[in-house]
PDB file of N, CA and C in Angstrom:
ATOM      1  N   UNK A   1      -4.195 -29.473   2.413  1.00  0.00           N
ATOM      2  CA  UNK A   1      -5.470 -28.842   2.120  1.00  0.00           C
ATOM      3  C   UNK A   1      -5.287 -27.915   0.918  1.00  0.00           C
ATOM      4  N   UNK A   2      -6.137 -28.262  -0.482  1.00  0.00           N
ATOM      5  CA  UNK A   2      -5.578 -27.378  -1.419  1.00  0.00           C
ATOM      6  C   UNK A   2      -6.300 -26.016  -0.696  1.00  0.00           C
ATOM      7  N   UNK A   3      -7.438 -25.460  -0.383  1.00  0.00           N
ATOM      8  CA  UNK A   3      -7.573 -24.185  -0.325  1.00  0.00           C
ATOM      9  C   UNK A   3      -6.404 -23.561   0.596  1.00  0.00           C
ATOM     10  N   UNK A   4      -5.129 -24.130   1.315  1.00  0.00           N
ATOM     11  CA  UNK A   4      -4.534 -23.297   2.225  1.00  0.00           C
ATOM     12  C   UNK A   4      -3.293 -23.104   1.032  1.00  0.00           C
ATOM     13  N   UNK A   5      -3.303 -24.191   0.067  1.00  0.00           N
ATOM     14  CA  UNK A   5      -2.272 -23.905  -1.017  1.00  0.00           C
ATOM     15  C   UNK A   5      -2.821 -23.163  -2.120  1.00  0.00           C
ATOM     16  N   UNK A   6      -3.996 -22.924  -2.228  1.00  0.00           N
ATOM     17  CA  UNK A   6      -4.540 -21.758  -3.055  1.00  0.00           C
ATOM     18  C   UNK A   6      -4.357 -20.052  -2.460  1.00  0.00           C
ATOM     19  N   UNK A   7      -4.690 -20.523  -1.074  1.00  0.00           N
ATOM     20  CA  UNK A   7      -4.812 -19.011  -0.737  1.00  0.00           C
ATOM     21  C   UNK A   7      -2.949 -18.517  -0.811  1.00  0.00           C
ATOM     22  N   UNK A   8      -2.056 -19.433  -0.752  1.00  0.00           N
ATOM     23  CA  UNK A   8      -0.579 -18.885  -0.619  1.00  0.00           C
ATOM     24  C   UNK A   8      -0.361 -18.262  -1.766  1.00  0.00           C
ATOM     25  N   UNK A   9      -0.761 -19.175  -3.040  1.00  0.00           N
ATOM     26  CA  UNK A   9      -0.536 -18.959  -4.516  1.00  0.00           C
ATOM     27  C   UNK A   9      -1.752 -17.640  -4.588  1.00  0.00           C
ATOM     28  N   UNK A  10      -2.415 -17.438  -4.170  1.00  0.00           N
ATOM     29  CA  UNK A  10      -3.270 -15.796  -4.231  1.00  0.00           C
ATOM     30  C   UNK A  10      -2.351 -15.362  -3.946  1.00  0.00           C
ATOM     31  N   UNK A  11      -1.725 -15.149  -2.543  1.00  0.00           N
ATOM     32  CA  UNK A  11      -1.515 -13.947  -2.015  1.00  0.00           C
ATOM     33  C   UNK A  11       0.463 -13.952  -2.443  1.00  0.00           C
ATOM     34  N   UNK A  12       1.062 -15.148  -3.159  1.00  0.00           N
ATOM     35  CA  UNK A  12       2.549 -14.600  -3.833  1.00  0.00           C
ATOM     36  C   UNK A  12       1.768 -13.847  -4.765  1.00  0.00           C
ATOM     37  N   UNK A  13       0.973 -13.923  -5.566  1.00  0.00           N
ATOM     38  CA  UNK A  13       0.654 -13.473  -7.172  1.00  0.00           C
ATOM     39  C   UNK A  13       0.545 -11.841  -6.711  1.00  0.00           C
ATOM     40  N   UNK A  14      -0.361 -11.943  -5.608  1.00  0.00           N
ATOM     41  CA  UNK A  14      -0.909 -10.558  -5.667  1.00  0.00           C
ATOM     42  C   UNK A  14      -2.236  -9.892  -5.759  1.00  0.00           C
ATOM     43  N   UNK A  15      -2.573 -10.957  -5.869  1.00  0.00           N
ATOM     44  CA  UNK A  15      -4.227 -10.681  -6.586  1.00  0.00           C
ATOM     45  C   UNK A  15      -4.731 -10.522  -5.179  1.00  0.00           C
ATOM     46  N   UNK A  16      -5.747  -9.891  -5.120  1.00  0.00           N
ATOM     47  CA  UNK A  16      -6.538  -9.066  -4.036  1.00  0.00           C
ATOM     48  C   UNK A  16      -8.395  -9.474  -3.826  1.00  0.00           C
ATOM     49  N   UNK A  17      -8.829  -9.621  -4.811  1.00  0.00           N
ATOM     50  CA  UNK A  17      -9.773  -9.966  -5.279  1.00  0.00           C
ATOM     51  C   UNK A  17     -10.386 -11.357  -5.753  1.00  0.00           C
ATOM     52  N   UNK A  18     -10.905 -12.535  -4.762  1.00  0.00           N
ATOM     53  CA  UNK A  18     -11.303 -14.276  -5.324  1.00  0.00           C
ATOM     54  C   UNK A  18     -12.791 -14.347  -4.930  1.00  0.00           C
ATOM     55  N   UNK A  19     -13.053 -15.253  -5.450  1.00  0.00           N
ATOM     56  CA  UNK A  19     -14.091 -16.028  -5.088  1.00  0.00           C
ATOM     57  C   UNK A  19     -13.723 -17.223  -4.737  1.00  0.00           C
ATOM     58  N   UNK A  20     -13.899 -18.116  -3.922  1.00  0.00           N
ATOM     59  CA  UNK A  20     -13.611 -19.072  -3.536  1.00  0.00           C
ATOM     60  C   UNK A  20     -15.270 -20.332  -3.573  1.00  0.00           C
ATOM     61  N   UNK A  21     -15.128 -21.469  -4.308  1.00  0.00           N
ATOM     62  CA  UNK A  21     -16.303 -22.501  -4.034  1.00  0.00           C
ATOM     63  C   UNK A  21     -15.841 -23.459  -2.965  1.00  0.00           C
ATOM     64  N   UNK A  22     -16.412 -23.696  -2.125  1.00  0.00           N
ATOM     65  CA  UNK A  22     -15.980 -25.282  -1.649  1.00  0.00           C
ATOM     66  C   UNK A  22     -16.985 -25.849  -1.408  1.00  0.00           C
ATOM     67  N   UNK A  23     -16.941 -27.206  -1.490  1.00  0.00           N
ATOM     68  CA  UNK A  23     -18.192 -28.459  -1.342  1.00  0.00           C
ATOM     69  C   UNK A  23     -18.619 -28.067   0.432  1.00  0.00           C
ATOM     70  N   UNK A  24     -17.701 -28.135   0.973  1.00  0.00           N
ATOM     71  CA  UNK A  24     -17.536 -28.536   2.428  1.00  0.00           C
ATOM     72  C   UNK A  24     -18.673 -26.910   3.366  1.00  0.00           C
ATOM     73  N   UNK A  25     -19.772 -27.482   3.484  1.00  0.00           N
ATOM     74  CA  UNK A  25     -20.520 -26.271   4.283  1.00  0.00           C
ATOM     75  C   UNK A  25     -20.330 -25.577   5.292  1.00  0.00           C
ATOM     76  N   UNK A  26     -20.059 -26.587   6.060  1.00  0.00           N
ATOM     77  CA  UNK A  26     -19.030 -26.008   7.536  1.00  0.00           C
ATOM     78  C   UNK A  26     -17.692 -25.435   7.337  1.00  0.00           C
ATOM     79  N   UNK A  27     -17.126 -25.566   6.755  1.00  0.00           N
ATOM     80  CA  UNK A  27     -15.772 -24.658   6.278  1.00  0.00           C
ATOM     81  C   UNK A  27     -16.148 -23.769   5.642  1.00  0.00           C
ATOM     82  N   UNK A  28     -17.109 -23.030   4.766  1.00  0.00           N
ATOM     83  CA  UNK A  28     -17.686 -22.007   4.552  1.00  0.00           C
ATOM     84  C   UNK A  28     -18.112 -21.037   5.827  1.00  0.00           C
ATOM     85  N   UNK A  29     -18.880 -21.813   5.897  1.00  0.00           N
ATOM     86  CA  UNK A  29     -19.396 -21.115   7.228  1.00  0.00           C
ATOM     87  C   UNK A  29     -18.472 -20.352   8.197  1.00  0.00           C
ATOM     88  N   UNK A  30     -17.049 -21.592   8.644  1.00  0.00           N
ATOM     89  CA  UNK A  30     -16.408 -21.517   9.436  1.00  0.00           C
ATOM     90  C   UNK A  30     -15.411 -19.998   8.702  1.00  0.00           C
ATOM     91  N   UNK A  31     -15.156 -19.981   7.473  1.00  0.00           N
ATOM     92  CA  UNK A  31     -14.642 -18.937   6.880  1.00  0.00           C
ATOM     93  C   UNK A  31     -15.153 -17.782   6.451  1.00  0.00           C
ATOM     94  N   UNK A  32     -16.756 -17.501   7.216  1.00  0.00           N
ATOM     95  CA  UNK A  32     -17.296 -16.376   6.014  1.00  0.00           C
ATOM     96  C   UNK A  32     -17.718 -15.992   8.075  1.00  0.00           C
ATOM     97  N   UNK A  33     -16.792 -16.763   8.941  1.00  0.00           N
ATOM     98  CA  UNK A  33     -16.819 -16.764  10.172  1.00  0.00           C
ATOM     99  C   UNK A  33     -18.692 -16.317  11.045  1.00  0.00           C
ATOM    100  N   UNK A  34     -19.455 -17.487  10.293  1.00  0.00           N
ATOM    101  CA  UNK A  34     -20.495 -18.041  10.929  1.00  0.00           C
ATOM    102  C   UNK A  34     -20.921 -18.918  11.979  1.00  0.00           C
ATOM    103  N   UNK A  35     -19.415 -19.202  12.500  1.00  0.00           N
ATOM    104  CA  UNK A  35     -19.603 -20.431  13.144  1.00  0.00           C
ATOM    105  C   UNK A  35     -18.124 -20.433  13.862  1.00  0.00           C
ATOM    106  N   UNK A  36     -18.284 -20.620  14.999  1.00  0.00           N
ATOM    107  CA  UNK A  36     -16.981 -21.064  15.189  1.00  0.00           C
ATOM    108  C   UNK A  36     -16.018 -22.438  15.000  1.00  0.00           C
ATOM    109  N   UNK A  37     -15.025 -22.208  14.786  1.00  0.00           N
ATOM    110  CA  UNK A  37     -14.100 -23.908  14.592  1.00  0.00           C
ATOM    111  C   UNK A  37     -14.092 -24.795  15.246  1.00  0.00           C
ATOM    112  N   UNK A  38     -14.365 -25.766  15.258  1.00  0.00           N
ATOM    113  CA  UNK A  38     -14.742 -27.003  16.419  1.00  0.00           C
ATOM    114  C   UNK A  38     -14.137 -28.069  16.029  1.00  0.00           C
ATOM    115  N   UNK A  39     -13.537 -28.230  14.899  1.00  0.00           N
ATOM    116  CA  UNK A  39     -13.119 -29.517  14.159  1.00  0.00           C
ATOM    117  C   UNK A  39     -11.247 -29.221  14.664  1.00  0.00           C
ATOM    118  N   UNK A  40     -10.940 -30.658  14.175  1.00  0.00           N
ATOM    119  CA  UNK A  40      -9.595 -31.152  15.239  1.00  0.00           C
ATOM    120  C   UNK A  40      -8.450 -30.158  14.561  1.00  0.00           C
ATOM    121  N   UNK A  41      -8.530 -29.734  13.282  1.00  0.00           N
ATOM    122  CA  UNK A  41      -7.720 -28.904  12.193  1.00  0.00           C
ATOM    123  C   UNK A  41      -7.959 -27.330  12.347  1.00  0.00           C
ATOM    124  N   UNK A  42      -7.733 -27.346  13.432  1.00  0.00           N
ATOM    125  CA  UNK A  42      -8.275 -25.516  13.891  1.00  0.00           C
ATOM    126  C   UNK A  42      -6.885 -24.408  13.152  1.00  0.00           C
ATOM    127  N   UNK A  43      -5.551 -25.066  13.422  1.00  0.00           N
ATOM    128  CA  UNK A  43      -4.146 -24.443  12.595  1.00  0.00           C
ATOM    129  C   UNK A  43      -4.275 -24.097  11.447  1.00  0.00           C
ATOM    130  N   UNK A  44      -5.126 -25.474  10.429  1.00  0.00           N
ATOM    131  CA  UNK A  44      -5.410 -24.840   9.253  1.00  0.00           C
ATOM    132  C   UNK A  44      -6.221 -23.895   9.206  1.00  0.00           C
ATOM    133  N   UNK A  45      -7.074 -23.614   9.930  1.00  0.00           N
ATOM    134  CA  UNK A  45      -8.667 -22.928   9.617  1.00  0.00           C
ATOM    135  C   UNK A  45      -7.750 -21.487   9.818  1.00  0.00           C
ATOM    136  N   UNK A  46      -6.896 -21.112  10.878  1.00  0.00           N
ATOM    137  CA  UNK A  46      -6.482 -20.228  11.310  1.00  0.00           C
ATOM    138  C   UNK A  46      -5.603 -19.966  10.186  1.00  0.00           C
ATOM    139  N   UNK A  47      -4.241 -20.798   9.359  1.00  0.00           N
ATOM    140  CA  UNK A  47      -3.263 -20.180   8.728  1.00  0.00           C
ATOM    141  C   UNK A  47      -4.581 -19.634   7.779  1.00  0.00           C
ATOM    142  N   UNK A  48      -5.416 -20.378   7.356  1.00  0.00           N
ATOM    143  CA  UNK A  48      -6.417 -19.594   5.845  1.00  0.00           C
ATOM    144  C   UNK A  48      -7.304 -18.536   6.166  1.00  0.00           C
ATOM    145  N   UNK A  49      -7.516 -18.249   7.591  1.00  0.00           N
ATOM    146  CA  UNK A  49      -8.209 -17.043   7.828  1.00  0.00           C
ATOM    147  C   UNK A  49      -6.963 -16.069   7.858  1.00  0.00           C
ATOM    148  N   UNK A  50      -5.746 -16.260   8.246  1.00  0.00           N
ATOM    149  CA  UNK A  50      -4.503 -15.322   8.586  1.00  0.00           C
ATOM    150  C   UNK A  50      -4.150 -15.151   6.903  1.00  0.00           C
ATOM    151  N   UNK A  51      -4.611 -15.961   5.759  1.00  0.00           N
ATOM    152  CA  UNK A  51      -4.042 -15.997   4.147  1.00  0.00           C
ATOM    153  C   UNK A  51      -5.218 -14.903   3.527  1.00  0.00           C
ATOM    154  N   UNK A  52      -6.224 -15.000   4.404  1.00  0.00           N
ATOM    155  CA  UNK A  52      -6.905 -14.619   3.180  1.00  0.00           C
ATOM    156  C   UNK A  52      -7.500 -12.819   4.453  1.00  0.00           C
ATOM    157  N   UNK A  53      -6.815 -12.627   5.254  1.00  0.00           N
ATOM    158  CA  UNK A  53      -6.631 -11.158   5.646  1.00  0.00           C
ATOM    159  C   UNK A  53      -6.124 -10.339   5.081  1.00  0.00           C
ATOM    160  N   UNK A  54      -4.801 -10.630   4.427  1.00  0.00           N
ATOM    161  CA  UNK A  54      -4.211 -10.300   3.454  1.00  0.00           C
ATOM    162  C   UNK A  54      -5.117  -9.925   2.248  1.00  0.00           C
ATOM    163  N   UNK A  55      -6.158 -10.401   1.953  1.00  0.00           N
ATOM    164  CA  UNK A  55      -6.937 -10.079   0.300  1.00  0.00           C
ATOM    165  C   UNK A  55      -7.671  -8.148   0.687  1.00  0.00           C
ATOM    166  N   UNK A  56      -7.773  -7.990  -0.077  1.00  0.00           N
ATOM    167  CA  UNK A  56      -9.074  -6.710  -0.151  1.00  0.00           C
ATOM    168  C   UNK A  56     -10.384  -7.412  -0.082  1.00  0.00           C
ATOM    169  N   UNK A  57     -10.626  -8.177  -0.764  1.00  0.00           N
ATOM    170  CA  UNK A  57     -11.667  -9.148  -0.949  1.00  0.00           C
ATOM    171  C   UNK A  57     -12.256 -10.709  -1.417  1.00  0.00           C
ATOM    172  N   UNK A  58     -13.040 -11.387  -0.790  1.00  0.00           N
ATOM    173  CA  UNK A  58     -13.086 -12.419  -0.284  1.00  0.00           C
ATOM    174  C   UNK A  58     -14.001 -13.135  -0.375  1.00  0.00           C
ATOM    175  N   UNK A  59     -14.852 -13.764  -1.721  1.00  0.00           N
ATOM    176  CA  UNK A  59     -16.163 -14.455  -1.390  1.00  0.00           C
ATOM    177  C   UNK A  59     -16.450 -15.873  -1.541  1.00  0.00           C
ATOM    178  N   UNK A  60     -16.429 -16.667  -0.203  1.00  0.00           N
ATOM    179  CA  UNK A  60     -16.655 -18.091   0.217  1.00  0.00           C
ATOM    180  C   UNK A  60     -18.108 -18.161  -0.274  1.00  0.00           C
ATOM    181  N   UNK A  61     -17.916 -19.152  -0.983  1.00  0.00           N
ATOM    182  CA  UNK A  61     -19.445 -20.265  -1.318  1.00  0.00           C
ATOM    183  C   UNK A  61     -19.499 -21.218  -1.557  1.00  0.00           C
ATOM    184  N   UNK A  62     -20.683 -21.826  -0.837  1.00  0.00           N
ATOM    185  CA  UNK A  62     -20.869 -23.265  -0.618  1.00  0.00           C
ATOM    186  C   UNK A  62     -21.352 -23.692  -2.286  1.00  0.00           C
ATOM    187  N   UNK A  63     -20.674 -25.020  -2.471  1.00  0.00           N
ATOM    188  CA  UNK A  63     -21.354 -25.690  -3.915  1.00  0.00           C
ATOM    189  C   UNK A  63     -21.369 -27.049  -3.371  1.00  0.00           C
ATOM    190  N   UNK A  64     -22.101 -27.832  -4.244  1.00  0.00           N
ATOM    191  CA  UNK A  64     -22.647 -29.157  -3.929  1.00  0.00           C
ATOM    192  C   UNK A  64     -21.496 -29.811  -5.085  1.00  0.00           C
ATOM    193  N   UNK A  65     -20.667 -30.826  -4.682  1.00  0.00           N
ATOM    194  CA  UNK A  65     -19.669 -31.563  -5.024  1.00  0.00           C
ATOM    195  C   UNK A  65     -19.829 -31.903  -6.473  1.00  0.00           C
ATOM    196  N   UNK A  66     -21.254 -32.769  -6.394  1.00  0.00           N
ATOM    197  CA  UNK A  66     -21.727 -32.884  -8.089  1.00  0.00           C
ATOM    198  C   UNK A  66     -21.849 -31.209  -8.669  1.00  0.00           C
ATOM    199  N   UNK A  67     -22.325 -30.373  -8.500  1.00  0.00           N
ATOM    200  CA  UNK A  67     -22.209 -29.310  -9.143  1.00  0.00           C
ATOM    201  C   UNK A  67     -20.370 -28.801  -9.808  1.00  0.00           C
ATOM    202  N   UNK A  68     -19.785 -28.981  -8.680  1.00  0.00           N
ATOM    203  CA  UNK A  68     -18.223 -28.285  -9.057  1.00  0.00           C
ATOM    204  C   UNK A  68     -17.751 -29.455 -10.092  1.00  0.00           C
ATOM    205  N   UNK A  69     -17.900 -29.519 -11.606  1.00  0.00           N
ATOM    206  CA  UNK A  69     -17.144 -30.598 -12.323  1.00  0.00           C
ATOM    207  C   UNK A  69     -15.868 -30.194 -12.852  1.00  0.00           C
ATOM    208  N   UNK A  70     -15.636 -28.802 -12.761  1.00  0.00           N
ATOM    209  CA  UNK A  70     -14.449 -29.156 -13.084  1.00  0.00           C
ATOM    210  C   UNK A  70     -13.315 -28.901 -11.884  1.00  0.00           C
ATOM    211  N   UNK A  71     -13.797 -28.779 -10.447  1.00  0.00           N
ATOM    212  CA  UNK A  71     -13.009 -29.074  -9.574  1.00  0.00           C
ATOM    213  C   UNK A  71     -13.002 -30.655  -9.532  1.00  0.00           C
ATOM    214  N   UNK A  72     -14.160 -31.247 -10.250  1.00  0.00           N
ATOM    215  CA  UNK A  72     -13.783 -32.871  -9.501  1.00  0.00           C
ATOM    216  C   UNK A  72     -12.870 -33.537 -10.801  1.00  0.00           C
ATOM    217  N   UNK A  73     -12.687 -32.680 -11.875  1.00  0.00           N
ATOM    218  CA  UNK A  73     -12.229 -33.234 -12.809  1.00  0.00           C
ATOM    219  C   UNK A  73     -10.882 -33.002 -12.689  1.00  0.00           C
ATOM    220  N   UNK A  74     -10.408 -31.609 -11.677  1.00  0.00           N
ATOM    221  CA  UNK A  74      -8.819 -31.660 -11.701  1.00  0.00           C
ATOM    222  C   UNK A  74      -8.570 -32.392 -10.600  1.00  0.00           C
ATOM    223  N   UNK A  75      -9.436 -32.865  -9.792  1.00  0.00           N
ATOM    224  CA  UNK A  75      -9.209 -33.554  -8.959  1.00  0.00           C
ATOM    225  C   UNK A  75      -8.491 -35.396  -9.547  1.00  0.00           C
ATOM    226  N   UNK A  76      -9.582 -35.723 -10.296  1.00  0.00           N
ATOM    227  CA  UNK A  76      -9.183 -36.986 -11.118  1.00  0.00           C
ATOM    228  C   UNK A  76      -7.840 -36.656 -11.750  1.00  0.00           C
ATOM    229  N   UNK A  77      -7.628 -35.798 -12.385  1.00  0.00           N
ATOM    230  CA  UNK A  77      -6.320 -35.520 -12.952  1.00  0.00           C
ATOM    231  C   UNK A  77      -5.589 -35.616 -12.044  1.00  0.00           C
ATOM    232  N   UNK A  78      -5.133 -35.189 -10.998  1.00  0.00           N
ATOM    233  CA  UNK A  78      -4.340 -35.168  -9.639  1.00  0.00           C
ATOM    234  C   UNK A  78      -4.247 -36.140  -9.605  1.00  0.00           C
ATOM    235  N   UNK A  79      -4.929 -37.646  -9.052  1.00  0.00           N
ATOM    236  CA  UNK A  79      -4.502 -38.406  -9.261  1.00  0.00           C
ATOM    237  C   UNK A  79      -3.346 -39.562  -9.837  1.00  0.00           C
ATOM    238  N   UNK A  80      -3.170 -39.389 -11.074  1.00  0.00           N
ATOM    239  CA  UNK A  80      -2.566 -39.514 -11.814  1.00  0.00           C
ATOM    240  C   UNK A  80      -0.959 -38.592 -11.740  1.00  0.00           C
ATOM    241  N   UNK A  81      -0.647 -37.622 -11.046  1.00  0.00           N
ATOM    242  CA  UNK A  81       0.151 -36.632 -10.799  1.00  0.00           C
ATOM    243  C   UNK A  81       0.553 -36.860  -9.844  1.00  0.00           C
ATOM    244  N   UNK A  82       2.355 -36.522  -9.615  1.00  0.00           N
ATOM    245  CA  UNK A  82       3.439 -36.640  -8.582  1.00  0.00           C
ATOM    246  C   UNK A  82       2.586 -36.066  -7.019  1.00  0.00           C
ATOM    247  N   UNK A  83       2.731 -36.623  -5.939  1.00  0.00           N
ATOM    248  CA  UNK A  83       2.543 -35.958  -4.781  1.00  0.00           C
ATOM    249  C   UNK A  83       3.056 -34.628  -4.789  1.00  0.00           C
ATOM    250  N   UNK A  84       2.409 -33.920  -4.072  1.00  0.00           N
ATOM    251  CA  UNK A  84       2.687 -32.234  -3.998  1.00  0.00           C
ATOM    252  C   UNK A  84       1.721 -31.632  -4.640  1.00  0.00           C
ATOM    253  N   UNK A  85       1.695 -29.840  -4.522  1.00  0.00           N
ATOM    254  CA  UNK A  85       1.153 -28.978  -5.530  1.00  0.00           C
ATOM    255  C   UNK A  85       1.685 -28.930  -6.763  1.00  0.00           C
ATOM    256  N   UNK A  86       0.482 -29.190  -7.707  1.00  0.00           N
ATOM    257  CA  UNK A  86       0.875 -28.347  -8.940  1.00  0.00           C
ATOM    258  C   UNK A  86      -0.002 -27.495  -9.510  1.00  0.00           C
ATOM    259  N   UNK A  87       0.883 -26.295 -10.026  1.00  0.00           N
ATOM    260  CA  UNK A  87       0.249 -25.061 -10.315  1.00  0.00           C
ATOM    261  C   UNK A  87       0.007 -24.681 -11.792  1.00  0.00           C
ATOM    262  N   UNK A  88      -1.065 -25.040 -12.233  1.00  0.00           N
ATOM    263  CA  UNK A  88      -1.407 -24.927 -13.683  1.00  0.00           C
ATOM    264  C   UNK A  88      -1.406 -23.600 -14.566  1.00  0.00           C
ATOM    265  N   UNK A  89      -0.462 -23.129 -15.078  1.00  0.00           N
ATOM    266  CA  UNK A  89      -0.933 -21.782 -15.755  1.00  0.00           C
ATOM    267  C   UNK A  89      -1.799 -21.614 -16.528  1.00  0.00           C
ATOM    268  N   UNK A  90      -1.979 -22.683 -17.465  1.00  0.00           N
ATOM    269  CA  UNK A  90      -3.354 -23.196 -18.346  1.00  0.00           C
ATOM    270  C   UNK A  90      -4.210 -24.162 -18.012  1.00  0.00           C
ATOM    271  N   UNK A  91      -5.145 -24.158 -18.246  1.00  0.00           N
ATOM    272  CA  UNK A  91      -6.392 -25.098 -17.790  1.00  0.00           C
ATOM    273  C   UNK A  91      -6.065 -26.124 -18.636  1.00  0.00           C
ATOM    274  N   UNK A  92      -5.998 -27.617 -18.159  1.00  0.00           N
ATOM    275  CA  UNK A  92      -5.667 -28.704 -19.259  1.00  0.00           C
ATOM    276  C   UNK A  92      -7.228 -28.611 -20.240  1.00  0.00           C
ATOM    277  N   UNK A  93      -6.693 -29.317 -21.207  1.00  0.00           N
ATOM    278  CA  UNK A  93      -7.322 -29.618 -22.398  1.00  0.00           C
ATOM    279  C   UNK A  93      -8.735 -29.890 -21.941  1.00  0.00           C
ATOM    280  N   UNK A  94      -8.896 -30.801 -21.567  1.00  0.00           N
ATOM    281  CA  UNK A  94      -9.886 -31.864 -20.745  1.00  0.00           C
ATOM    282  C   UNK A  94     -11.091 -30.981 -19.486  1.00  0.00           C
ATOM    283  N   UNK A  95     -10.444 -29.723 -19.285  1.00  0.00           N
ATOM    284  CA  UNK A  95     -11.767 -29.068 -18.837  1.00  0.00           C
ATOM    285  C   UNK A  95     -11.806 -27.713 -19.197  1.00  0.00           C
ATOM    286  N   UNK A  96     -11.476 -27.888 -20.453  1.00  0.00           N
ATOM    287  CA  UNK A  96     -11.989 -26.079 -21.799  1.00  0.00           C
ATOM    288  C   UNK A  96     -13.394 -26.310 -21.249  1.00  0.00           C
ATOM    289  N   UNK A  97     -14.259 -27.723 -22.128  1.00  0.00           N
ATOM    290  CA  UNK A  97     -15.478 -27.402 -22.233  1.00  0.00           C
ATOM    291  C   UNK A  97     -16.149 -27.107 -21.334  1.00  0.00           C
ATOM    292  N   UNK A  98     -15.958 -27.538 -19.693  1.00  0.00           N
ATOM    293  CA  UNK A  98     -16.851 -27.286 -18.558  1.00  0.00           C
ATOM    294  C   UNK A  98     -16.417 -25.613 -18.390  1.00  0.00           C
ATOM    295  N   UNK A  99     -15.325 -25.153 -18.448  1.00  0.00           N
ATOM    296  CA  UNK A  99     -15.089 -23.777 -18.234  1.00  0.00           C
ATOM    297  C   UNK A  99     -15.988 -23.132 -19.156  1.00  0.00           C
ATOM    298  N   UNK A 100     -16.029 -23.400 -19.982  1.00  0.00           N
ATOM    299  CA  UNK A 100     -16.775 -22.681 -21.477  1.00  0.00           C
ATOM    300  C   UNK A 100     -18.491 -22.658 -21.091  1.00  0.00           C
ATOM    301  N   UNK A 101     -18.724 -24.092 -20.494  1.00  0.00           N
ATOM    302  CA  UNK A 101     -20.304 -24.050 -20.217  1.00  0.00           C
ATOM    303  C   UNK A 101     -20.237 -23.086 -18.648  1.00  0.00           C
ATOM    304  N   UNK A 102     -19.681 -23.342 -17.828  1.00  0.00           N
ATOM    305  CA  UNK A 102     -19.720 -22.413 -16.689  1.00  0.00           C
ATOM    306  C   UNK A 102     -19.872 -20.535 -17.123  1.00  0.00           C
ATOM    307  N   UNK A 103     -18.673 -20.476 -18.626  1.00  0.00           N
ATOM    308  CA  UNK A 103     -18.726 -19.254 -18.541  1.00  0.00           C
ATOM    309  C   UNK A 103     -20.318 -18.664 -19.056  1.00  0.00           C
ATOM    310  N   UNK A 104     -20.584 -19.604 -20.218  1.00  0.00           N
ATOM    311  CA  UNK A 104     -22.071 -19.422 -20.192  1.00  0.00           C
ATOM    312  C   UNK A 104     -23.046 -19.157 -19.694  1.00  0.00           C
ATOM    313  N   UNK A 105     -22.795 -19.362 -17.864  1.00  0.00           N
ATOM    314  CA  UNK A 105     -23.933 -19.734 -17.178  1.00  0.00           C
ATOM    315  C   UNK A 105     -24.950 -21.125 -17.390  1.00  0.00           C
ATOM    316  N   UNK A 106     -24.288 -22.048 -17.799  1.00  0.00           N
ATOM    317  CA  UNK A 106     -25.082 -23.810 -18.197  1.00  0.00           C
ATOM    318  C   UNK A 106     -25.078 -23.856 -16.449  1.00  0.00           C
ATOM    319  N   UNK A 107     -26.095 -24.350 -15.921  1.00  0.00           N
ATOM    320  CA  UNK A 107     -26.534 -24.766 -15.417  1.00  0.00           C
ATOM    321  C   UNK A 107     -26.196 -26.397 -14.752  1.00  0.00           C
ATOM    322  N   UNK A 108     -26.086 -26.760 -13.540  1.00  0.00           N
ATOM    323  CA  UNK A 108     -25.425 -28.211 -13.836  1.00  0.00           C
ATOM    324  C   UNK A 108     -26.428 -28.844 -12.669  1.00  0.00           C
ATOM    325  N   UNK A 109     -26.956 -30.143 -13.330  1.00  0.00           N
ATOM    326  CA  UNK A 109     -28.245 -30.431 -12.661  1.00  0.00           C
ATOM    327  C   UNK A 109     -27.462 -31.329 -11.337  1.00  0.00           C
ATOM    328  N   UNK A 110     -27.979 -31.259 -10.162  1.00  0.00           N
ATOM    329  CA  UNK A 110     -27.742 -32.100  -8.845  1.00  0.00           C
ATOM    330  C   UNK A 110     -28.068 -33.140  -8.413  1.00  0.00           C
ATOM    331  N   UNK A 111     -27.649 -34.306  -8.154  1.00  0.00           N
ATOM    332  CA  UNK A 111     -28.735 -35.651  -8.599  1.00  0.00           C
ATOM    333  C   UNK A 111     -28.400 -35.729  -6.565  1.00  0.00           C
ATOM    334  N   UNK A 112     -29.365 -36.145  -6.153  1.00  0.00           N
ATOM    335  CA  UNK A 112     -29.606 -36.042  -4.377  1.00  0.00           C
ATOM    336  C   UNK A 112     -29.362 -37.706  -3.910  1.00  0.00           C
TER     337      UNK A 112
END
């Protein structure tokens, strides 16, 4: 699950302070603890609520899959990449421009 390998890589770094997006509504929910865990992966739900106790602060939000492009774009990249985590210090080449329109505030239309 990358968010349980995100929240580790938060909390070696140090950083105190995320925002977190995920597609997945019920895992929001289940993490902004709206809901209780019902799904068969309750260990994970628990190590990432026990990862992210550790923060000062913490904000889960739901995004719609087509909206997150450049999570689906490092996702495609992954692909292509050895099994395991890898931890990017720079953003590849290939998603400057979506970072650049995000930092803008561009808007990214949702097709239903």
């Amino acid at each position: 699950m990358g968010l349980r390998e995100g929240l580790k890589l938060v909390n070696l770094r140090g950083w105190e302070n995320i925002m977190i997006e995920i597609d997945n509504d019920a895992l929001v929910k289940i993490l902004n603890k709206d809901t209780a865990p019902d799904h068969s992966d309750t260990s994970m739900v628990t190590e990432c609520l026990h990862l992210m106790a550790n923060l000062r602060r913490v904000k889960i939000l739901h995004v719609f899959t087509k909206g997150n492009k450049c999570a689906d774009r490092l996702v495609n990249l992954g692909q292509d990449a050895d099994r395991g985590t890898s931890v990017l210090e720079e953003p590849p080449d290939s998603i400057i421009d979506l970072l650049q329109a995000d930092a803008r505030g561009a808007r990214t239309r949702r097709i239903a």
